[in-house]
C-alpha atoms as a PDB file:
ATOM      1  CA  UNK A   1     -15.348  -8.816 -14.601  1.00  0.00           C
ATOM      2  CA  UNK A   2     -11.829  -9.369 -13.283  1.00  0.00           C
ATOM      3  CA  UNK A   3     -10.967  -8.693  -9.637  1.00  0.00           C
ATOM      4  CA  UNK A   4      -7.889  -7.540  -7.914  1.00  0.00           C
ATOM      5  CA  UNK A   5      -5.516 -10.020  -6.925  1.00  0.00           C
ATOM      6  CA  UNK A   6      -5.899 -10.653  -2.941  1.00  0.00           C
ATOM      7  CA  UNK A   7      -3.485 -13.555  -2.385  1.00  0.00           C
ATOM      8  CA  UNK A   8      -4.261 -12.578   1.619  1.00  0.00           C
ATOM      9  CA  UNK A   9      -7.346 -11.624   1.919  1.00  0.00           C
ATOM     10  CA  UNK A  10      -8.372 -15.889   2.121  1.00  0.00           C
ATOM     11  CA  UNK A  11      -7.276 -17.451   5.093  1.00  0.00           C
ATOM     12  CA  UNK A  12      -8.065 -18.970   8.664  1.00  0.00           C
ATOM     13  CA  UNK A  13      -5.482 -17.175  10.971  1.00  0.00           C
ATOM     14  CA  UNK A  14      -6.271 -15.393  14.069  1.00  0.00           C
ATOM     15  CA  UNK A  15      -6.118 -12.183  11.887  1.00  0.00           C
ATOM     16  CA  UNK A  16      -8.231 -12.919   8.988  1.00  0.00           C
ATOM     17  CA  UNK A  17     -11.204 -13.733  11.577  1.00  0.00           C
ATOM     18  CA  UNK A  18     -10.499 -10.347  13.539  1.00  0.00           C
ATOM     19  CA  UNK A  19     -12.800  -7.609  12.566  1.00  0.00           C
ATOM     20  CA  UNK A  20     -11.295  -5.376  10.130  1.00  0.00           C
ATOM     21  CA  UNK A  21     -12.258  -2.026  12.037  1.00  0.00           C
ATOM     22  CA  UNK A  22      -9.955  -3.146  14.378  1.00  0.00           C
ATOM     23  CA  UNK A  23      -7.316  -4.561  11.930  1.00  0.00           C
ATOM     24  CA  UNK A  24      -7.820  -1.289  10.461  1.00  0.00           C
ATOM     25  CA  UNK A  25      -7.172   1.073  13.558  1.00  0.00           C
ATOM     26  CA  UNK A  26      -3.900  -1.417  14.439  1.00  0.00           C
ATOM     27  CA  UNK A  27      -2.656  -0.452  10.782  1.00  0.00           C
ATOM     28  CA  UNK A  28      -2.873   3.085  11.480  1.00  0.00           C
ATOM     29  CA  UNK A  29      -1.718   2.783  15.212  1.00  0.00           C
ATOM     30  CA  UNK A  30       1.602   0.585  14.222  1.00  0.00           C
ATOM     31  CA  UNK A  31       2.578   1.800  10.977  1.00  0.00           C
ATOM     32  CA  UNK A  32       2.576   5.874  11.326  1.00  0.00           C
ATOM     33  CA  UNK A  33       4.868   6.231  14.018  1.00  0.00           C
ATOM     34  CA  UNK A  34       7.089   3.154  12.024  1.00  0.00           C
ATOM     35  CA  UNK A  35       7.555   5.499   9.692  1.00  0.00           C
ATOM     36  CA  UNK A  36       8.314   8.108  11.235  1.00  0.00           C
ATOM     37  CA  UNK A  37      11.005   6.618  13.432  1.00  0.00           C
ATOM     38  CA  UNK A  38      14.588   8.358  13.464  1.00  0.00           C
ATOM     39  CA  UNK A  39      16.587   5.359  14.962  1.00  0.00           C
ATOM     40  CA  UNK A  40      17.529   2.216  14.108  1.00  0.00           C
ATOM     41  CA  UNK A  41      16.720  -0.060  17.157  1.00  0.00           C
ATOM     42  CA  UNK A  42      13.160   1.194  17.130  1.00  0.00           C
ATOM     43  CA  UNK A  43      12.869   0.037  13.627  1.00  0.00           C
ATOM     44  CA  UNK A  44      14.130  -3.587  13.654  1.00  0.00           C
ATOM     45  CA  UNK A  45      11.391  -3.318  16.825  1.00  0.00           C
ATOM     46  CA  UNK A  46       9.107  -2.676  13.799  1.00  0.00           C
ATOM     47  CA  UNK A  47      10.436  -5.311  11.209  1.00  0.00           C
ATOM     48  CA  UNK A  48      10.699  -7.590  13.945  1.00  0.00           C
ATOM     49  CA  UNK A  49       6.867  -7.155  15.022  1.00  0.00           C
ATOM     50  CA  UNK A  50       5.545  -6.848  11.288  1.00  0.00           C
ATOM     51  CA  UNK A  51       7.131 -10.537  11.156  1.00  0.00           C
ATOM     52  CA  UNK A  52       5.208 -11.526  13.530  1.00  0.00           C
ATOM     53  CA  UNK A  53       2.018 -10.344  12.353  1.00  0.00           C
ATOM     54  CA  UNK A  54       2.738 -11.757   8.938  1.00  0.00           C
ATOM     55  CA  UNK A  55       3.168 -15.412  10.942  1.00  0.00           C
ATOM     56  CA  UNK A  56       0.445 -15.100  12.812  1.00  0.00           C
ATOM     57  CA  UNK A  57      -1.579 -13.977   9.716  1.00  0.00           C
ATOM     58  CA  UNK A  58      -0.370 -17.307   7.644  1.00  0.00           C
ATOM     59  CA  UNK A  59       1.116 -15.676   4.670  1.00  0.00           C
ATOM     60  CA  UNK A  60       2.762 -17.439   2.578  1.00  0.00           C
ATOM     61  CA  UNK A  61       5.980 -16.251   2.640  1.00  0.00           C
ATOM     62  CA  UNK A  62       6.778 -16.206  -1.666  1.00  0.00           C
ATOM     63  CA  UNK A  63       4.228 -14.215  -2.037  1.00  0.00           C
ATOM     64  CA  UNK A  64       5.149 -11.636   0.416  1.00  0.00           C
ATOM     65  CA  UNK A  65       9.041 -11.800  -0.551  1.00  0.00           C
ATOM     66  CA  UNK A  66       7.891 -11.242  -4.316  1.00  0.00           C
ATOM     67  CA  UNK A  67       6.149  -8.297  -3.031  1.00  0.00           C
ATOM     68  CA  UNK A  68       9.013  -6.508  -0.827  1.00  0.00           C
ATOM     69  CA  UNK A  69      11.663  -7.268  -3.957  1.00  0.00           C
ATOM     70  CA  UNK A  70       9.569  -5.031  -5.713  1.00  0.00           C
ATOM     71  CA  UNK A  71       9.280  -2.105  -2.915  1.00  0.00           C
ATOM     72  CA  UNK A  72      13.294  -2.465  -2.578  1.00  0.00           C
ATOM     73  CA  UNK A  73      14.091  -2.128  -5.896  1.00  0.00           C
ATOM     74  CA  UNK A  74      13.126   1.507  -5.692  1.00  0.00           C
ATOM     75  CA  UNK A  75      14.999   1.600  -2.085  1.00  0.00           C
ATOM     76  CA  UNK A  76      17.876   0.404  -3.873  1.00  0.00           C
ATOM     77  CA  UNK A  77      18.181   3.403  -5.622  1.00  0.00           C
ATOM     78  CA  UNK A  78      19.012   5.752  -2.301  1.00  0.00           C
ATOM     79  CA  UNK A  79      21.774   3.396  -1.566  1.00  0.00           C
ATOM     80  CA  UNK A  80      23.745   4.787  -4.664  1.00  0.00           C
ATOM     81  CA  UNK A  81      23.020   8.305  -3.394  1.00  0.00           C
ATOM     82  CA  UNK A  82      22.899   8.657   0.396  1.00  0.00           C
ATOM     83  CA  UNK A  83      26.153   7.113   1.290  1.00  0.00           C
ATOM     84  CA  UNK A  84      27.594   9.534  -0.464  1.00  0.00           C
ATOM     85  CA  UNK A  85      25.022  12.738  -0.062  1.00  0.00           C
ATOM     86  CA  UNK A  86      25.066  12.639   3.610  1.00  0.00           C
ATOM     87  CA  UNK A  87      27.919  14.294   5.943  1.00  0.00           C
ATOM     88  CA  UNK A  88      29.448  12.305   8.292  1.00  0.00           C
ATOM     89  CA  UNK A  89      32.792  10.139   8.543  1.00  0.00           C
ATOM     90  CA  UNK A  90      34.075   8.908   5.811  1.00  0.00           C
ATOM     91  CA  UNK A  91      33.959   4.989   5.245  1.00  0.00           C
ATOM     92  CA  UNK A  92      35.364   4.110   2.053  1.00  0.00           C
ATOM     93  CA  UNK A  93      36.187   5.673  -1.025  1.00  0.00           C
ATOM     94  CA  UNK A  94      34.597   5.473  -4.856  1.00  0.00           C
ATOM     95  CA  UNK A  95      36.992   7.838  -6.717  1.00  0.00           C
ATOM     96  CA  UNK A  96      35.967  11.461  -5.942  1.00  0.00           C
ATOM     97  CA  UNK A  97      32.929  10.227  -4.057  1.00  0.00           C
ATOM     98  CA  UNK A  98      33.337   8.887  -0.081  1.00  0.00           C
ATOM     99  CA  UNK A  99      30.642   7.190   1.430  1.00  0.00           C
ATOM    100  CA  UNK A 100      29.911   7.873   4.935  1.00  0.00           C
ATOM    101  CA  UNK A 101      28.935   6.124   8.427  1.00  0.00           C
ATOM    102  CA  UNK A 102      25.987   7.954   8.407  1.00  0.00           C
ATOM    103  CA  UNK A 103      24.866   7.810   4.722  1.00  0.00           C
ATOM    104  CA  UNK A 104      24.960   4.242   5.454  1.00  0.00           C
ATOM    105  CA  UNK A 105      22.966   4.473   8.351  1.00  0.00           C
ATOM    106  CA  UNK A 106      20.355   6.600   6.821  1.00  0.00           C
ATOM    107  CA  UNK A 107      20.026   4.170   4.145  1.00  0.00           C
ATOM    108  CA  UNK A 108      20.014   1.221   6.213  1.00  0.00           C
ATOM    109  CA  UNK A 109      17.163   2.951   8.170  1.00  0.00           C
ATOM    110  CA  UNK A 110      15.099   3.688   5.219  1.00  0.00           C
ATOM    111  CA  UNK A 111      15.044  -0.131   4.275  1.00  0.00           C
ATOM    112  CA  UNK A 112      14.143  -1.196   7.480  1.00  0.00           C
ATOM    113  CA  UNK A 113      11.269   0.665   8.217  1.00  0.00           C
ATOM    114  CA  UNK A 114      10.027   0.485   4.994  1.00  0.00           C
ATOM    115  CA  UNK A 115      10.028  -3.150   4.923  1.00  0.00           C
ATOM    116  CA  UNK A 116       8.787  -3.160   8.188  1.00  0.00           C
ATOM    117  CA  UNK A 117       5.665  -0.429   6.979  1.00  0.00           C
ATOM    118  CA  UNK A 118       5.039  -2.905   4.726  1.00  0.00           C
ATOM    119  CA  UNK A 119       5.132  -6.274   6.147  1.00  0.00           C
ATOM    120  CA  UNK A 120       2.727  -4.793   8.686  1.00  0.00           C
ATOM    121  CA  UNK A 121       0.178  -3.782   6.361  1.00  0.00           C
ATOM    122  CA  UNK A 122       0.420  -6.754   4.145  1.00  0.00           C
ATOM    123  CA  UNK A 123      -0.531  -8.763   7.343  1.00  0.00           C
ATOM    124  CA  UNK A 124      -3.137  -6.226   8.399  1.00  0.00           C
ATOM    125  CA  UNK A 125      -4.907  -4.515   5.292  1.00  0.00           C
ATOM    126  CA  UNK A 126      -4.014  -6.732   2.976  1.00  0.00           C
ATOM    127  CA  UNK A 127      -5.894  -9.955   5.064  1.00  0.00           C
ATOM    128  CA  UNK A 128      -9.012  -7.626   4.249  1.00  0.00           C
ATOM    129  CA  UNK A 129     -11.003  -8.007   1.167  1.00  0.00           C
ATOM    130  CA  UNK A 130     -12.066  -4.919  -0.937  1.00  0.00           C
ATOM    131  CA  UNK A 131     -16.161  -5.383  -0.727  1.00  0.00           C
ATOM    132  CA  UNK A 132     -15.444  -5.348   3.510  1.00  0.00           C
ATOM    133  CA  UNK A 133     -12.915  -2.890   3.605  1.00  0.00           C
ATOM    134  CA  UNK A 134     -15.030  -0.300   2.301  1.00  0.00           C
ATOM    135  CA  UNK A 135     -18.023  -0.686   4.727  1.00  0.00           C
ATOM    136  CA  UNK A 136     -15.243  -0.596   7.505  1.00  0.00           C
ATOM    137  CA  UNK A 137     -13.874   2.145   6.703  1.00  0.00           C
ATOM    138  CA  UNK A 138     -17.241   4.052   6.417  1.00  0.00           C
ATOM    139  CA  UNK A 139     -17.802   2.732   9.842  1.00  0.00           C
ATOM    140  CA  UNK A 140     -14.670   4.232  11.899  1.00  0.00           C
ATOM    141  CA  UNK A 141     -15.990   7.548  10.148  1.00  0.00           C
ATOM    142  CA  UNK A 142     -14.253   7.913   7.106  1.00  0.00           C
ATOM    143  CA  UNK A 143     -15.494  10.328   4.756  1.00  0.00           C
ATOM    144  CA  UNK A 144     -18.071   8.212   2.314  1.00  0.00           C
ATOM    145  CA  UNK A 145     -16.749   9.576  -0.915  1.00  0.00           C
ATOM    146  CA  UNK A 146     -12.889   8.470  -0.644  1.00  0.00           C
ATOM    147  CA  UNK A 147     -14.714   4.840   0.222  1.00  0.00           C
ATOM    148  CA  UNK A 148     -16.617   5.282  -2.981  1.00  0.00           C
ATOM    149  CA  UNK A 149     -13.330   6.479  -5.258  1.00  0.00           C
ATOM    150  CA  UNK A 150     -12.006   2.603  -3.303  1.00  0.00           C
ATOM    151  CA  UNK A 151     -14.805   0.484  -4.154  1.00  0.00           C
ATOM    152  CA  UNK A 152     -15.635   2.007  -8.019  1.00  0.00           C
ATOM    153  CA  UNK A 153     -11.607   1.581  -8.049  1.00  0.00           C
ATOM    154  CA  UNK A 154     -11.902  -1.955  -7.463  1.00  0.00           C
ATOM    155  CA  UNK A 155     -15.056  -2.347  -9.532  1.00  0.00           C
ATOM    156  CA  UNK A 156     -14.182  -0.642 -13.088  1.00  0.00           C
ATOM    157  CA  UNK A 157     -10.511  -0.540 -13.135  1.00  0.00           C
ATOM    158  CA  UNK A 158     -10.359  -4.050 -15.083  1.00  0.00           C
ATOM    159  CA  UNK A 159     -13.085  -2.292 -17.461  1.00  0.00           C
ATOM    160  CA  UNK A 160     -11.339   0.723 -18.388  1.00  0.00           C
ATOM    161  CA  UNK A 161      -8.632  -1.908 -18.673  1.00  0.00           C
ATOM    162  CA  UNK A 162     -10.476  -4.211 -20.892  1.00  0.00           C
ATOM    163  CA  UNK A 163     -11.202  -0.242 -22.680  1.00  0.00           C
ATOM    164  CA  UNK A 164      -7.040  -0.025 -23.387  1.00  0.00           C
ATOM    165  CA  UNK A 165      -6.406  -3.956 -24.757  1.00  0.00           C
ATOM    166  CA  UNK A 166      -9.480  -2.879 -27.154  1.00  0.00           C
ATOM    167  CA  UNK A 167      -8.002   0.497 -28.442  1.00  0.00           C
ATOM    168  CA  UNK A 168      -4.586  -1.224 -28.213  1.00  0.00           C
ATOM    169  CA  UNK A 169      -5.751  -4.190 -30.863  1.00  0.00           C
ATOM    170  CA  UNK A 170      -7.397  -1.435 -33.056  1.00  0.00           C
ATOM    171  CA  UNK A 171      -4.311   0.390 -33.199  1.00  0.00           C
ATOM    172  CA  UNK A 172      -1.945  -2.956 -34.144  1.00  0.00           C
ATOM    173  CA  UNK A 173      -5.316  -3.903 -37.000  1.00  0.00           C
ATOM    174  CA  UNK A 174      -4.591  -0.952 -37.973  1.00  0.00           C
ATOM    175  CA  UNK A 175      -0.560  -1.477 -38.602  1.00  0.00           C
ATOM    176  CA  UNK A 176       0.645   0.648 -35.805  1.00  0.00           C
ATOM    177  CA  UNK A 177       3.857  -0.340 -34.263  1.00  0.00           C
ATOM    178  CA  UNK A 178       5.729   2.020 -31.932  1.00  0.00           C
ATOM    179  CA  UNK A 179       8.811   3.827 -32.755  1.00  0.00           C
ATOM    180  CA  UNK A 180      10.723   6.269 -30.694  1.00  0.00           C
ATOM    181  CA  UNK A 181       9.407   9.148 -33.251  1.00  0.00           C
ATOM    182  CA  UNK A 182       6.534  12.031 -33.127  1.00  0.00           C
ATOM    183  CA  UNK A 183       3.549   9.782 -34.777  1.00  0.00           C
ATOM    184  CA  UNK A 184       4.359   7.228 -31.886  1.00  0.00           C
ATOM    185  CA  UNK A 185       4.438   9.905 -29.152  1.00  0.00           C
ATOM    186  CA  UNK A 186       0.663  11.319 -30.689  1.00  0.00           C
ATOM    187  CA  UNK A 187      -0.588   7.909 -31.083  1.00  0.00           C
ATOM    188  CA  UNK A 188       0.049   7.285 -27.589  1.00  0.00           C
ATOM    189  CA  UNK A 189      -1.065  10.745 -26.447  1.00  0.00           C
ATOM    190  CA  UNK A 190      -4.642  10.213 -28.397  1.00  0.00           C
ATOM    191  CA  UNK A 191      -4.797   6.933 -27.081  1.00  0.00           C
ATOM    192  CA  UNK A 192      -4.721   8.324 -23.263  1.00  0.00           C
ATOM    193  CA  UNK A 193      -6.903  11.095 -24.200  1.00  0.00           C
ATOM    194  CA  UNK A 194      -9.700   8.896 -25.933  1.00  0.00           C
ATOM    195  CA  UNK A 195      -9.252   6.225 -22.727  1.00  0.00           C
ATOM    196  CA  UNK A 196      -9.814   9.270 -20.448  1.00  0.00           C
ATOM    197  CA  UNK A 197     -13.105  10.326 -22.773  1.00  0.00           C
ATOM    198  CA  UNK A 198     -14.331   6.777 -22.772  1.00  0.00           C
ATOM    199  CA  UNK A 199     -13.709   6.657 -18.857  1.00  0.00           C
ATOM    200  CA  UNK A 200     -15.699   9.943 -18.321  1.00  0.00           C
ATOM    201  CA  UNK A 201     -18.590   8.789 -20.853  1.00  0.00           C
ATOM    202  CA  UNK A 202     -18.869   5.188 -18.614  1.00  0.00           C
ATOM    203  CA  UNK A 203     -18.613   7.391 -15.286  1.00  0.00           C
ATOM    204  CA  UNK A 204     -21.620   9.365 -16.532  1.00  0.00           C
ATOM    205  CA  UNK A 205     -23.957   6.708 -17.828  1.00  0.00           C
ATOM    206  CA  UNK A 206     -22.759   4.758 -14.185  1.00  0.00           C
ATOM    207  CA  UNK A 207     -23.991   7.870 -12.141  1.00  0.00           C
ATOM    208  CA  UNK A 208     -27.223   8.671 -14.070  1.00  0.00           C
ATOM    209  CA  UNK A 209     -27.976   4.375 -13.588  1.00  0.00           C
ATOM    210  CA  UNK A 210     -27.226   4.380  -9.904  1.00  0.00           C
ATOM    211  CA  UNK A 211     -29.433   7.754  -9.424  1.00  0.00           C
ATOM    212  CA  UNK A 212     -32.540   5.413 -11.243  1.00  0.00           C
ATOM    213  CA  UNK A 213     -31.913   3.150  -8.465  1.00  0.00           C
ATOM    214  CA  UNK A 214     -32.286   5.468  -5.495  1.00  0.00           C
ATOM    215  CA  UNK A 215     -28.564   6.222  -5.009  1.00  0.00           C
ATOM    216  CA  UNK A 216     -28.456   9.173  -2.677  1.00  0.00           C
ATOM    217  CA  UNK A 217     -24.695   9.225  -2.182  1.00  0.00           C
ATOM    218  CA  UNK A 218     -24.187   6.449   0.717  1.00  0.00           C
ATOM    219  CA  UNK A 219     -23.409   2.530   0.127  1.00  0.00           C
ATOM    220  CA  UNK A 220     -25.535   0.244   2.198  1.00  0.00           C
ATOM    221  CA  UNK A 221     -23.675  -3.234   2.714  1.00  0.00           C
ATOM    222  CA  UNK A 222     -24.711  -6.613   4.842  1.00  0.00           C
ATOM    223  CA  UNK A 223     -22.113  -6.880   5.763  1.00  0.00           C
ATOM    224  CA  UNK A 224     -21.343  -6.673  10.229  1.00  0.00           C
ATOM    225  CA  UNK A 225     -19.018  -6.660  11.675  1.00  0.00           C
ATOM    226  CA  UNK A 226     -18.603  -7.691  15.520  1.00  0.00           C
ATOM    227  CA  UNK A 227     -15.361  -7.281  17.515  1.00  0.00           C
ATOM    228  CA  UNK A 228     -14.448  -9.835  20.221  1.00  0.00           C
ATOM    229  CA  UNK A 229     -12.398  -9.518  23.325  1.00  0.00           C
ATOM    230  CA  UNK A 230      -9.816 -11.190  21.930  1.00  0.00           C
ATOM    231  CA  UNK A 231      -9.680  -8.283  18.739  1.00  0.00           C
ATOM    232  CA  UNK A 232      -9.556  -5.310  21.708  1.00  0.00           C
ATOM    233  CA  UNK A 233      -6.817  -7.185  23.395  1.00  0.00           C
ATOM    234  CA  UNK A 234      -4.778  -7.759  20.079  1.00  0.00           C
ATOM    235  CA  UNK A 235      -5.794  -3.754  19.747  1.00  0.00           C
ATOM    236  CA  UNK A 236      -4.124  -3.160  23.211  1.00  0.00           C
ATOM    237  CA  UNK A 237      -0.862  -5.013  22.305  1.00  0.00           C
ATOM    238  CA  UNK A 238      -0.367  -2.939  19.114  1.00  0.00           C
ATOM    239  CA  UNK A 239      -1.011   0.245  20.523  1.00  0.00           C
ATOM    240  CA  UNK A 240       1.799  -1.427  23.285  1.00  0.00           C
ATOM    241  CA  UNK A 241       4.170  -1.892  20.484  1.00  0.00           C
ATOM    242  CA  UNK A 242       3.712   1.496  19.047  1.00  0.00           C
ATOM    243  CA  UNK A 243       4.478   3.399  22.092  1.00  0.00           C
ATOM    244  CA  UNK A 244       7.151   1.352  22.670  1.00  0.00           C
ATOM    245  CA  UNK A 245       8.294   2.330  19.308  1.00  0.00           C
ATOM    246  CA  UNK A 246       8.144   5.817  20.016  1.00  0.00           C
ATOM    247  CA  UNK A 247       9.679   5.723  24.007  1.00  0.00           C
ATOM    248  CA  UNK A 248      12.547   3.726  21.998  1.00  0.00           C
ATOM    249  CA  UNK A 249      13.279   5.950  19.589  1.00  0.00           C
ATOM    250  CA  UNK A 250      12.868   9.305  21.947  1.00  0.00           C
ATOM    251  CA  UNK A 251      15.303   7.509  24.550  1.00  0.00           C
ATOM    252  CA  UNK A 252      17.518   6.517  21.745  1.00  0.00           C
ATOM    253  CA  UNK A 253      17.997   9.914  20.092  1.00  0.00           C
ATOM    254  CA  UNK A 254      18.445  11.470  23.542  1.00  0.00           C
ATOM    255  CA  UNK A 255      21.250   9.498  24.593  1.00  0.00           C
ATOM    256  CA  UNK A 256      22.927  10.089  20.823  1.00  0.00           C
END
């Protein structure tokens, strides 16, 4: 069976030996109100502290610059549309179109929180393997069947996977090449529909197994987990960091 690819979740930092409730309840505490935030100061705050989590969590920095091309590729697109969407002073002129101050702002604001959102959880969620984070989560209380829909992610999405490559050879056998024409589009339609059958069919033979084994809807793990005093004080300097965030950015948008 393949597993999902966890560059992070290996490592010796300070963070990887933390206990993931509490990596868990600094993700939540640091990256809501970062993305919420209105003003810019507030979020370079952010970026600025999500690059410090990522060096004290070790990560090698490829990896994690690989990973934030990808997010800003999509942010790339609202810098051909805010600068010129938004009201404001103008700045420069594209023929008809004129970019303003404020489009500019809004777009540079966007970018850096977002990186920031995710730098944070890279170095916080993403130093946490999938087989603990589920047992964590069901600890701090979260509801047991969105921590089942996580862990029968992780365990069966390679096999409805492995499900596609086989209908996907059967098809090419079979002298199938795609086309931009209708028997391409219903080819591809009755391919999704008969991976969606085949993914119901393994869900029901997977439920009626786990029922033969006792399964009364609850995961039991050996996993334990023990927080330090070292964990609650990294807690107390995140949930610093976030209200700082949030003074910062009420302050700011007061005095604009």
């Amino acid at each position: 069976m393949g597993s999902l690819t966890e560059p992070f979740a290996t490592g010796d930092s300070f963070i990887h030996r933390m206990d993931p409730r509490i990596r868990l309840a600094c993700g939540l505490i640091l990256t809501i109100p970062a993305a919420l935030l209105t003003e810019s100061r507030p979020a370079w705050l952010a970026l600025a502290g999500g690059l410090v989590l990522m060096k004290m969590a070790r990560l090698d920095p490829l990896l994690v610059l690989k990973r934030l091309l990808v997010v800003n590729f999509f942010i790339l697109f609202l810098w051909f549309f805010l600068p010129f969407t938004v009201p404001g002073e103008p700045v420069w002129d594209l023929g008809p179109l004129h970019a303003t101050a404020q489009g500019i702002d809004r777009a540079l604001l966007i970018t850096v929180k977002s990186n920031a959102v995710v730098v944070m959880l890279m170095a916080l969620l993403g130093t946490i393997s999938v087989q603990n984070l589920g047992p964590a989560l069901q600890k701090l209380g979260v509801p047991d069947k969105l921590c089942h829909i996580l862990l029968f992610t992780y365990r069966y999405i390679f096999t409805i996977h492995e499900e596609y490559t086989t209908m996907r050879q059967a098809m090419r056998a079979r002298g199938f090449k795609p086309r931009t024409d209708s028997h391409t589009y219903r080819a591809y339609a009755w391919l999704v529909g008969m991976l969606l059958v085949k993914s119901w069919d393994r869900a029901e033979r997977v439920q009626a197994a786990m029922r033969c084994r006792g399964f009364r809807g609850r995961f039991y793990t050996l996993a334990t987990f023990e927080a330090h005093r070292s964990d609650y004080l990294f807690l107390a300097l995140c949930s610093a960091l976030s209200a700082a965030l949030v003074y910062m950015s009420f302050i700011q948008g007061r005095l604009s």
